[in-house]
C-alpha atoms as a PDB file:
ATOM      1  CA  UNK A   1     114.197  95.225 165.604  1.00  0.00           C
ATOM      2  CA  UNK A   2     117.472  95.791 166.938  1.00  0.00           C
ATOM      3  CA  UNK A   3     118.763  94.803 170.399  1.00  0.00           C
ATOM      4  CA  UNK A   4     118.370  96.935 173.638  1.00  0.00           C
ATOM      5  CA  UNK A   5     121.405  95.056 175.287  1.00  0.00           C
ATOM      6  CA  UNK A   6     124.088  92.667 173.546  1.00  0.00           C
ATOM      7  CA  UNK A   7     126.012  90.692 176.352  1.00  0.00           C
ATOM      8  CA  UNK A   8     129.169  88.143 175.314  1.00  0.00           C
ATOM      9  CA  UNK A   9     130.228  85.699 177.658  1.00  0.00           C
ATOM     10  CA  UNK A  10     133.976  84.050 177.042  1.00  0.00           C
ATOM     11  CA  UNK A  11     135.072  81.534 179.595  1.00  0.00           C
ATOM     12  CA  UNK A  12     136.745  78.498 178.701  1.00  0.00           C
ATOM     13  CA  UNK A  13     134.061  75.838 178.621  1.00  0.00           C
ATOM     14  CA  UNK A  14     131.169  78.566 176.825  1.00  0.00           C
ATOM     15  CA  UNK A  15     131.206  81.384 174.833  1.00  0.00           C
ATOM     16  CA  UNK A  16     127.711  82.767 174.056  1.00  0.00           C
ATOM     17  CA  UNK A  17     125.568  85.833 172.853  1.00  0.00           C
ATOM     18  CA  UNK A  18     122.742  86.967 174.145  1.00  0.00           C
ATOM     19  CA  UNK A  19     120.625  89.866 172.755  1.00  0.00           C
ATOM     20  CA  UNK A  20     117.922  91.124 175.016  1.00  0.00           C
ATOM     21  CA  UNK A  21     114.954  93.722 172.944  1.00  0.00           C
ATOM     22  CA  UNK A  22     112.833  96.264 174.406  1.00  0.00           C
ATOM     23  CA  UNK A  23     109.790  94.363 174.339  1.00  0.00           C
ATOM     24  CA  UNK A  24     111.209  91.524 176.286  1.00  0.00           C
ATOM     25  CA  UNK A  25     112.036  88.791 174.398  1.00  0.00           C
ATOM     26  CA  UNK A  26     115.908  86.778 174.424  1.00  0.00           C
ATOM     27  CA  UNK A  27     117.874  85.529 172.292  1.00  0.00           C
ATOM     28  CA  UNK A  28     120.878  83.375 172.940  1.00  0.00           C
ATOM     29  CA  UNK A  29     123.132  81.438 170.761  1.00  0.00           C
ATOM     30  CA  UNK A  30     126.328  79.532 173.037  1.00  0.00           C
ATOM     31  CA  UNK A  31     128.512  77.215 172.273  1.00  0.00           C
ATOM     32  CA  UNK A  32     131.486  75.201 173.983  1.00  0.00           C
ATOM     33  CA  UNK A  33     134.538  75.640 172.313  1.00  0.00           C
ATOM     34  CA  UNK A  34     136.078  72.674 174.026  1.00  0.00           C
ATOM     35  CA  UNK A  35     133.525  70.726 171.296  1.00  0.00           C
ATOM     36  CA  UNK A  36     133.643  72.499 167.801  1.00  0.00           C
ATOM     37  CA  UNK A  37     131.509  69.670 166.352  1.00  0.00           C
ATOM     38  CA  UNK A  38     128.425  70.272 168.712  1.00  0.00           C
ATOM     39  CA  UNK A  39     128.235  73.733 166.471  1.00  0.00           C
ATOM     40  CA  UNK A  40     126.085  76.935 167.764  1.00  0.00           C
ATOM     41  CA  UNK A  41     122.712  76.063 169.869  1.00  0.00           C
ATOM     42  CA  UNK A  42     120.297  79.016 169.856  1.00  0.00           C
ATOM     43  CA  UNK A  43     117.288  79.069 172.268  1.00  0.00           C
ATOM     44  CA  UNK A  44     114.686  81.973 172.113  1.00  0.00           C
ATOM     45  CA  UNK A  45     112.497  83.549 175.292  1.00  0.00           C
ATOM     46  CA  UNK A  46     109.566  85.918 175.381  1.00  0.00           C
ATOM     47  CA  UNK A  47     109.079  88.126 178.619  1.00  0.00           C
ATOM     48  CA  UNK A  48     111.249  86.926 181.028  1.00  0.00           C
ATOM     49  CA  UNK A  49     110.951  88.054 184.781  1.00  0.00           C
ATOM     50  CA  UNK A  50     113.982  89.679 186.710  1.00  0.00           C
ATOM     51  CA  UNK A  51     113.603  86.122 188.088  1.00  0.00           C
ATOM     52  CA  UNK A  52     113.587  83.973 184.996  1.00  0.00           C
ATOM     53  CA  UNK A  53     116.702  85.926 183.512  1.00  0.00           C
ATOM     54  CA  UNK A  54     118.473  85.336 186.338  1.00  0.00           C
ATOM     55  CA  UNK A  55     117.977  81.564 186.241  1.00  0.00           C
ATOM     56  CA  UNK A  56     119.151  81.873 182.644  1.00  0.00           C
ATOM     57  CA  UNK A  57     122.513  83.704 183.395  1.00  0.00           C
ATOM     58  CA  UNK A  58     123.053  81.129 185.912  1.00  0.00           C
ATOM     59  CA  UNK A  59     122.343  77.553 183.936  1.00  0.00           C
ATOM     60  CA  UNK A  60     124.539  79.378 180.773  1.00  0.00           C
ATOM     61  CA  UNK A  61     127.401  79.916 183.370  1.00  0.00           C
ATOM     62  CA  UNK A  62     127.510  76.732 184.530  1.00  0.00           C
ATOM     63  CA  UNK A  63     130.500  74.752 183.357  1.00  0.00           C
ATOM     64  CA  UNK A  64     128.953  71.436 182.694  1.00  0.00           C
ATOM     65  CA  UNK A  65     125.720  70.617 181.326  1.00  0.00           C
ATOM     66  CA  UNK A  66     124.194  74.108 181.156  1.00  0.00           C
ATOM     67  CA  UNK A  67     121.390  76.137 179.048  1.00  0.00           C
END
């Protein structure tokens, strides 16, 4: 199934990808390119809320300690 929305975030302590389908479900893969050896973390969410995606956009902005 392809994605409904594709969002890319580039800042200098993240850069991540998050795909959001039509029946709900998230994914998002981020990494901090300050740390190339940490690699790509990926995290997956069914049905999120208006509420719950919110929260999300918030902890993967955060500079430090994050998603």
């Amino acid at each position: 199934m392809d994605p409904s929305w594709f969002l890319r975030i580039e800042a200098p302590f993240r850069e991540a990808d998050l795909l959001v389908f039509s029946d709900g479900r998230l994914d998002l893969s981020w990494y901090d390119p300050r740390d190339l050896d940490a690699g790509m973390r990926n995290e997956g969410h069914g049905h999120l809320s208006p509420t719950s995606l919110v929260a999300l956009l918030e902890r993967l902005v955060r500079p430090e300690g994050a998603v």
